[in-house]
C-alpha atoms as a PDB file:
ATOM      1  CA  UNK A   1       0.000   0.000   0.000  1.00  0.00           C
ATOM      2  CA  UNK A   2       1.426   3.271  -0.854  1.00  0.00           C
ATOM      3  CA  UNK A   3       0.618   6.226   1.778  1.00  0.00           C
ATOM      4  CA  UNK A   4      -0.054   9.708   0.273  1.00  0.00           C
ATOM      5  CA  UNK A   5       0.625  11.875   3.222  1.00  0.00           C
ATOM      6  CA  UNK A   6      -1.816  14.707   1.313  1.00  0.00           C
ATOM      7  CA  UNK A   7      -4.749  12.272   1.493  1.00  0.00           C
ATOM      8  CA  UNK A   8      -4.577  12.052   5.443  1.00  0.00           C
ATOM      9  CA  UNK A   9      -4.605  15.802   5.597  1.00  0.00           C
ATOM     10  CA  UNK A  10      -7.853  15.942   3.225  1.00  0.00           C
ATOM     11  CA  UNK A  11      -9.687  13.764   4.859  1.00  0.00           C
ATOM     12  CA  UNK A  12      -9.128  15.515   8.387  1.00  0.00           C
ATOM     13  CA  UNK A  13      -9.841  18.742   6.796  1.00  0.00           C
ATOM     14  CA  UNK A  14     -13.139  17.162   5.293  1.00  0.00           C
ATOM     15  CA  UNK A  15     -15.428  17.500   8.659  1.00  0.00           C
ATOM     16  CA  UNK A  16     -14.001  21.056   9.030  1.00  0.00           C
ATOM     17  CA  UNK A  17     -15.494  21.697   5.993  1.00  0.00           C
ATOM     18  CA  UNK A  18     -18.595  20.265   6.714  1.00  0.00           C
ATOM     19  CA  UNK A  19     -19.124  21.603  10.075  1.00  0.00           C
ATOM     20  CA  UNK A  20     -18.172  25.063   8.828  1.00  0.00           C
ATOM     21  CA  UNK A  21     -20.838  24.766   6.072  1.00  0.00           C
ATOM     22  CA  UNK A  22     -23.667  23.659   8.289  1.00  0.00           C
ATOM     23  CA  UNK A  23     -22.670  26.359  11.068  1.00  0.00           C
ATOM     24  CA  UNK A  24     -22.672  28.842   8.141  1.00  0.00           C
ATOM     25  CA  UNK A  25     -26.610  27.830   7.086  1.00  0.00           C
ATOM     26  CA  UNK A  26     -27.580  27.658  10.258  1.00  0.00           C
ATOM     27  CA  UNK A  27     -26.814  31.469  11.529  1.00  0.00           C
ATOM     28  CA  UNK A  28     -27.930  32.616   7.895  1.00  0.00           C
ATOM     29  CA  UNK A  29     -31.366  30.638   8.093  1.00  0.00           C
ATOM     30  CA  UNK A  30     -31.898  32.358  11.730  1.00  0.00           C
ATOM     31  CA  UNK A  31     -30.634  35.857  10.741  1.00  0.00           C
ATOM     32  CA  UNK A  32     -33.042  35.290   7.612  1.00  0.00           C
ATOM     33  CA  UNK A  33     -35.738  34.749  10.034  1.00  0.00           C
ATOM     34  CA  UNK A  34     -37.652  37.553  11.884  1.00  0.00           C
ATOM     35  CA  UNK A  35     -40.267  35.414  14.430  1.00  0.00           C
ATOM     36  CA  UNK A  36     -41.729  39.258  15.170  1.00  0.00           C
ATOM     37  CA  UNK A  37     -42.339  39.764  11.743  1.00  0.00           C
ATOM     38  CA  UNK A  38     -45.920  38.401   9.941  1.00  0.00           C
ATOM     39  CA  UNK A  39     -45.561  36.830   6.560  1.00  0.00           C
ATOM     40  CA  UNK A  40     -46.467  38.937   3.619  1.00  0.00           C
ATOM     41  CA  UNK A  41     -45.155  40.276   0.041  1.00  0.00           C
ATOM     42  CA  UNK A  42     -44.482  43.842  -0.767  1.00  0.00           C
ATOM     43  CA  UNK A  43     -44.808  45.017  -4.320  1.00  0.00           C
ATOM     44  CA  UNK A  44     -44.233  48.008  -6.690  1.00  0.00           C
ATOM     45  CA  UNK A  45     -45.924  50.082  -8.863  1.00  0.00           C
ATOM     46  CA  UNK A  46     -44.322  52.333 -11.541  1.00  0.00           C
ATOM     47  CA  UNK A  47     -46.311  55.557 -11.807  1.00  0.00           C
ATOM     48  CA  UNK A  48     -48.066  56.342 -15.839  1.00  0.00           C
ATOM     49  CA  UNK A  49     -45.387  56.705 -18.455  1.00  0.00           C
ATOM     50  CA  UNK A  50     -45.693  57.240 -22.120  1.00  0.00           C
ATOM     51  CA  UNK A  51     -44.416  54.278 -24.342  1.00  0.00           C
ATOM     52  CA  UNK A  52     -44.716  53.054 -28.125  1.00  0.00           C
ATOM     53  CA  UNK A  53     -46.573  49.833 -28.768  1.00  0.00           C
ATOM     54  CA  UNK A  54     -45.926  48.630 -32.156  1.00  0.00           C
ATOM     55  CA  UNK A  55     -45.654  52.456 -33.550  1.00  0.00           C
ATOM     56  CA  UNK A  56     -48.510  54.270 -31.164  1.00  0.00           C
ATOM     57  CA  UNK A  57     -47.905  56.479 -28.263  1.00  0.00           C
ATOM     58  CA  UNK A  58     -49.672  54.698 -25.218  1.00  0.00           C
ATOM     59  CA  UNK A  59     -49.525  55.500 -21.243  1.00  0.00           C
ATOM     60  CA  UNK A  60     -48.190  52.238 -19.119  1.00  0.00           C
ATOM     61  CA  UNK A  61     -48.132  50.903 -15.683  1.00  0.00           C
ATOM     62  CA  UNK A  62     -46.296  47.756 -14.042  1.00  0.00           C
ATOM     63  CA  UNK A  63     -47.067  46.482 -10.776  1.00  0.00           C
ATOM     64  CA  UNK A  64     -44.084  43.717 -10.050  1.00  0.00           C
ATOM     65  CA  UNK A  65     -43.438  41.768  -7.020  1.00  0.00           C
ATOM     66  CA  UNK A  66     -40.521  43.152  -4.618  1.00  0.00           C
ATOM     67  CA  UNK A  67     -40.172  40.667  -2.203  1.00  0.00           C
ATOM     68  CA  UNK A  68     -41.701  38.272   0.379  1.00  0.00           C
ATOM     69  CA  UNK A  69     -41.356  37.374   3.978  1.00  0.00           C
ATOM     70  CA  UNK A  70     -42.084  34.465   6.170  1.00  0.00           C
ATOM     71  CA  UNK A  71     -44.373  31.540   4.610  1.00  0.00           C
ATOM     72  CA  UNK A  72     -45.671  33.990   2.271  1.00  0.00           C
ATOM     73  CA  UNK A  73     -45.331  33.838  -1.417  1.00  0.00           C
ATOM     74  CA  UNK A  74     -46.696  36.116  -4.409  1.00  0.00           C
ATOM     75  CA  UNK A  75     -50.497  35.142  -5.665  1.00  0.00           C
ATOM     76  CA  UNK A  76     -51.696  37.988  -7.958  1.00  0.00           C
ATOM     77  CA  UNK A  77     -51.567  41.928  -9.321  1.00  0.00           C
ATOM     78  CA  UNK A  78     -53.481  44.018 -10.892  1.00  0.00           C
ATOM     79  CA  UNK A  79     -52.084  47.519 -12.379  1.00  0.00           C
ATOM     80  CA  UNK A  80     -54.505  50.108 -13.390  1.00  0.00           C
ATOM     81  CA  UNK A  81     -54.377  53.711 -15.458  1.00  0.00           C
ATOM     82  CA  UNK A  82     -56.796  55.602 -16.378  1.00  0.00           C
ATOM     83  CA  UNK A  83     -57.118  59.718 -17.317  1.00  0.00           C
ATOM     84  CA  UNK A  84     -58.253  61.971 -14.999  1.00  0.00           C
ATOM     85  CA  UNK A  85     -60.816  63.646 -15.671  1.00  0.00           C
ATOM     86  CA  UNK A  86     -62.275  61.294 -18.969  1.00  0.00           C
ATOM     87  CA  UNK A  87     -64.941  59.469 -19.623  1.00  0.00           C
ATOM     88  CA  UNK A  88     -62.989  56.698 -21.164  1.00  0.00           C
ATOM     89  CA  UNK A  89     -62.793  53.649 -18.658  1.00  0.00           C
ATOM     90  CA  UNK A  90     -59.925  52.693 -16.343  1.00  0.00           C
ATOM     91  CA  UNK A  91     -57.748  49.778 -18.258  1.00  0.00           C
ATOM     92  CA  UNK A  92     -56.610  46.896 -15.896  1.00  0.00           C
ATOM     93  CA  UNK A  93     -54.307  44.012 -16.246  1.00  0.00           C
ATOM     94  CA  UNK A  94     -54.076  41.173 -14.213  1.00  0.00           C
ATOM     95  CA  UNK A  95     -50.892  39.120 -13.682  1.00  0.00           C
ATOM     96  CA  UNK A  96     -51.079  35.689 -11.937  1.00  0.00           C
ATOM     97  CA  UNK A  97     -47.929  34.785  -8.849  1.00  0.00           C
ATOM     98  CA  UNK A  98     -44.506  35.956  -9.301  1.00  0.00           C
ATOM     99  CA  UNK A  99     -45.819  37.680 -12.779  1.00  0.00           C
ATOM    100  CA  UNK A 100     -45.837  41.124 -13.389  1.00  0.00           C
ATOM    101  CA  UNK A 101     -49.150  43.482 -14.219  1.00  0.00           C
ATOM    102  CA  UNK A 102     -48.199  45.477 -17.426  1.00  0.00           C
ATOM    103  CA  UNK A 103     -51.370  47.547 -18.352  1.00  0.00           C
ATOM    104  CA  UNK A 104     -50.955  49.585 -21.589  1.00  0.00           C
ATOM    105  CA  UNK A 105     -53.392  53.221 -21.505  1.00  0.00           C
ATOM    106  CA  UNK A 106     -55.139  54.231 -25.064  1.00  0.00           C
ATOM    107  CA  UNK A 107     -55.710  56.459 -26.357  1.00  0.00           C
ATOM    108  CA  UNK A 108     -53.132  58.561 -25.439  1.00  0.00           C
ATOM    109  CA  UNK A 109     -53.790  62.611 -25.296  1.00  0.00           C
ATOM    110  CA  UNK A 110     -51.030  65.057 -24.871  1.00  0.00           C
ATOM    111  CA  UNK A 111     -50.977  66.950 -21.952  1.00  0.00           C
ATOM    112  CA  UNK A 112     -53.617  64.971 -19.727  1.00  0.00           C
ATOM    113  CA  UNK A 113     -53.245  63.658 -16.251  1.00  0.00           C
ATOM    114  CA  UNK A 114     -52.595  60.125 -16.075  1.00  0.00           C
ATOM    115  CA  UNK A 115     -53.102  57.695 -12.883  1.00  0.00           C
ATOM    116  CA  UNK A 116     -51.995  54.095 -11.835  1.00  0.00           C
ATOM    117  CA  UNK A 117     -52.919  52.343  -9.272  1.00  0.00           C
ATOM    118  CA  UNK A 118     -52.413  48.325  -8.155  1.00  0.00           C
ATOM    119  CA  UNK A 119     -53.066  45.893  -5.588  1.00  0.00           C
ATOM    120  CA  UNK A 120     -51.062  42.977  -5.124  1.00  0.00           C
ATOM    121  CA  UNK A 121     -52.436  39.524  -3.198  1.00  0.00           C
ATOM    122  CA  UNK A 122     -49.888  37.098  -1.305  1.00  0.00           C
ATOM    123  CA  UNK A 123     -51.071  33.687  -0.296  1.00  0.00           C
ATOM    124  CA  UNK A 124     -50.029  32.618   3.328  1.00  0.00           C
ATOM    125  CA  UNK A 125     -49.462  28.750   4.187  1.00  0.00           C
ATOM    126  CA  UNK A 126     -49.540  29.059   7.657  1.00  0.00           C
ATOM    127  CA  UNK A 127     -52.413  29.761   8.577  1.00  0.00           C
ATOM    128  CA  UNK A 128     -53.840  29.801   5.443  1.00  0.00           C
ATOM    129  CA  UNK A 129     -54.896  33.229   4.269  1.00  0.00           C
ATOM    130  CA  UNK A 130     -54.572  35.830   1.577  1.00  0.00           C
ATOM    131  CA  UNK A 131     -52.982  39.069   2.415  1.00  0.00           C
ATOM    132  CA  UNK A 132     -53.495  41.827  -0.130  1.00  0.00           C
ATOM    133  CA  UNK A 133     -52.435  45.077  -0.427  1.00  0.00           C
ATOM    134  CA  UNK A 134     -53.192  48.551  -2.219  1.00  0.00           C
ATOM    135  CA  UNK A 135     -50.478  50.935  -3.798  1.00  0.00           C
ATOM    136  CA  UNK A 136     -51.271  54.199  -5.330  1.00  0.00           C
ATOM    137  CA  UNK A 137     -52.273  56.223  -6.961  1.00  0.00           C
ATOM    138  CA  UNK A 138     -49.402  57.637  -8.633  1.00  0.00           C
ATOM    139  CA  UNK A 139     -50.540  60.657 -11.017  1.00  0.00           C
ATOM    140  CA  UNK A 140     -48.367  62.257 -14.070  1.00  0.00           C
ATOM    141  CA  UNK A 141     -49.011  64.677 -16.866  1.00  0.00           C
ATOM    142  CA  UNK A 142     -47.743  63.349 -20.154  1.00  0.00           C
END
């Protein structure tokens, strides 16, 4: 048998290594954790800009999921514009978990007051529940 003095080091480093790794999750998992803290899911809404959609000028709004807490995870959105001050109906789009709410405004009129709003659900495991929350509005004149 030959003896490779390296191979006796490696192996005594090995549990080192492993014990290191575990210690390392461990304090991560509990500095992740806030027990004071309920479970939910914040999310973000951009306020009304002006965009081009295949060559015409439209106002847009995205509602997108920032982050979650706890045994919370992302379950819908809805983003919203409409003009202030029109007739013309509010647009909504939905978007289903961790997918965003684009809604795309038309028609678009110089100089008008646009406003977004959104509301984005989380779904809780434990207990189960929904948690939902409303941001806006947001107003700009394009």
């Amino acid at each position: 048998m030959i003896y490779d003095p390296g191979m006796r080091r490696r192996l005594l480093a090995f549990p080192a290594v492993v014990t290191s790794a575990f210690v390392g999750i461990v304090t991560a998992s509990a500095a992740d954790a806030e027990p004071n803290q309920p479970p939910s899911c914040s999310f973000t809404l951009t306020p009304p800009q002006l965009v081009q959609v295949s060559g015409a000028d439209m106002v847009a709004a995205t509602l997108t999921m920032a982050s979650c807490t706890g045994l919370a995870a992302p379950a819908s959105s809805v983003a919203c514009v409409h003009a202030e001050g029109s007739d013309s109906a509010e647009q909504c789009v939905d978007g289903k978990g961790l997918l965003p709410a684009q809604v795309y405004f038309a028609p678009y009129r110089a100089g008008t007051t646009y406003i977004s709003t959104g509301r984005g659900c989380a779904i809780v495991t434990a207990p189960p529940s929904s948690i939902c929350q409303s941001i806006g509005p947001y107003t700009a004149t394009l």
